[in-house]
Protein backbone atom coordinates (compact mmCIF):
# COMPACT_ATOMS: atom_id res chain seq x y z
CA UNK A 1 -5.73 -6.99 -28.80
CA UNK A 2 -4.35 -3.66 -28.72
CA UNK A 3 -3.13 -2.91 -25.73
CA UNK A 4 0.54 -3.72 -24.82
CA UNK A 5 1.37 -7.24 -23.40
CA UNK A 6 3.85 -6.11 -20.59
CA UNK A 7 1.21 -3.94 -19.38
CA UNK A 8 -1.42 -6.92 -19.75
CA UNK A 9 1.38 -9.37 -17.87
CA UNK A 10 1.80 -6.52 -15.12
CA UNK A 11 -1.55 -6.57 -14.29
CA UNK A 12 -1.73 -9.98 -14.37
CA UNK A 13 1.00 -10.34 -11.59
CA UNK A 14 -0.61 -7.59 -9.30
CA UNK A 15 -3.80 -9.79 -9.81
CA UNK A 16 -1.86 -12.72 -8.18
CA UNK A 17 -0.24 -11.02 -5.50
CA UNK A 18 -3.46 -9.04 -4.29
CA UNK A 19 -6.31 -12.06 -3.64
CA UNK A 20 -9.53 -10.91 -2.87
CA UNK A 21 -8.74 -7.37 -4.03
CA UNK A 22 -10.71 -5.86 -6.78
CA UNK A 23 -7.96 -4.46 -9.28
CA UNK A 24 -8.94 -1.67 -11.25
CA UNK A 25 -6.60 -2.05 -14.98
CA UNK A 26 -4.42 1.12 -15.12
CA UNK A 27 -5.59 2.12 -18.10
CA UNK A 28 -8.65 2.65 -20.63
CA UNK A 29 -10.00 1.33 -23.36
CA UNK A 30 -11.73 2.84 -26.23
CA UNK A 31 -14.96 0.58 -26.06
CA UNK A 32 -16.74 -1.39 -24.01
CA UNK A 33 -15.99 -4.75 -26.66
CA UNK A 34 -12.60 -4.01 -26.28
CA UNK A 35 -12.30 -4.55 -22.35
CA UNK A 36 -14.55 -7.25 -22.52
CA UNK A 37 -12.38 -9.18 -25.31
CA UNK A 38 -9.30 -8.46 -22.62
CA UNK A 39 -11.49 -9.41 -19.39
CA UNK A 40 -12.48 -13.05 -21.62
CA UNK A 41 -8.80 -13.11 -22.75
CA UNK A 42 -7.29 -13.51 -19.36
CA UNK A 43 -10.34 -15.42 -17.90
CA UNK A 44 -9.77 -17.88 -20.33
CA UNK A 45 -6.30 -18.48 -19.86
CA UNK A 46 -4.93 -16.90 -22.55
CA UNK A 47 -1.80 -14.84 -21.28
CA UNK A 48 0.92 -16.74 -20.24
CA UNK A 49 1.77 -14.85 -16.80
CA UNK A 50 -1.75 -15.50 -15.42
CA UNK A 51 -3.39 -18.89 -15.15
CA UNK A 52 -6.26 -19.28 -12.81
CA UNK A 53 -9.55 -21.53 -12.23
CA UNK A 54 -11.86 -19.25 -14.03
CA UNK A 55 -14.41 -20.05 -11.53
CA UNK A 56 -12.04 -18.32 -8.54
CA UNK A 57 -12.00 -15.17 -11.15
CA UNK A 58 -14.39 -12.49 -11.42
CA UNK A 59 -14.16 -9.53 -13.38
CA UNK A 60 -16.40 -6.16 -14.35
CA UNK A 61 -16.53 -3.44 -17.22
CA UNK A 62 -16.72 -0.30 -15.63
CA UNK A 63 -16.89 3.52 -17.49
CA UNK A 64 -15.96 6.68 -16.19
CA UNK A 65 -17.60 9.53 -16.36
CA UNK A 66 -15.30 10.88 -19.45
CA UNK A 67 -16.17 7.79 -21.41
CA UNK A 68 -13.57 5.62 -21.13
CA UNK A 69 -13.74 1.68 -20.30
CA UNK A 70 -12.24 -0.41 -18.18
CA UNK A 71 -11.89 -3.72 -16.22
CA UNK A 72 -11.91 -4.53 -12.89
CA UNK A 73 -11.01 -8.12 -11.84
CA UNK A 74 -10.60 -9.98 -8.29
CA UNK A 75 -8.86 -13.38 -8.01
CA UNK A 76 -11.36 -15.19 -5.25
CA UNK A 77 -9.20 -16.18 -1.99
């Protein structure tokens, strides 16, 4: 996993504090696999700041037009 865990565990606490939101991640990724290994990560319960039923998550890869990846998740209220 590339991407930094303090930005990982900050989006993992705005997840937490925003139910019922979808939460785009502030930041892209250079493929498709890679947001999809970070989406799994954190649905799985593999970062220590977030913890949740995995059947109250839901996440998405999305792409912008320039390319670049991303995840968006919600936290079911």
């Amino acid at each position: 996993m590339s991407m930094d865990k303090r930005q990982i565990e900050a989006y993992c606490r705005w997840l937490s504090t925003h139910p019922g939101e979808w939460n785009i991640f502030p930041h892209a990724f250079r493929g498709r696999a890679v947001a999809v290994a970070i989406a799994e990560s954190l649905a799985a319960g593999e970062v220590d700041a977030f913890r949740v039923d995995r059947s109250l998550l839901r996440w998405r890869v999305v792409t912008s037009p320039l390319g670049d990846w991303s995840i968006e998740m919600q936290v079911v209220a």
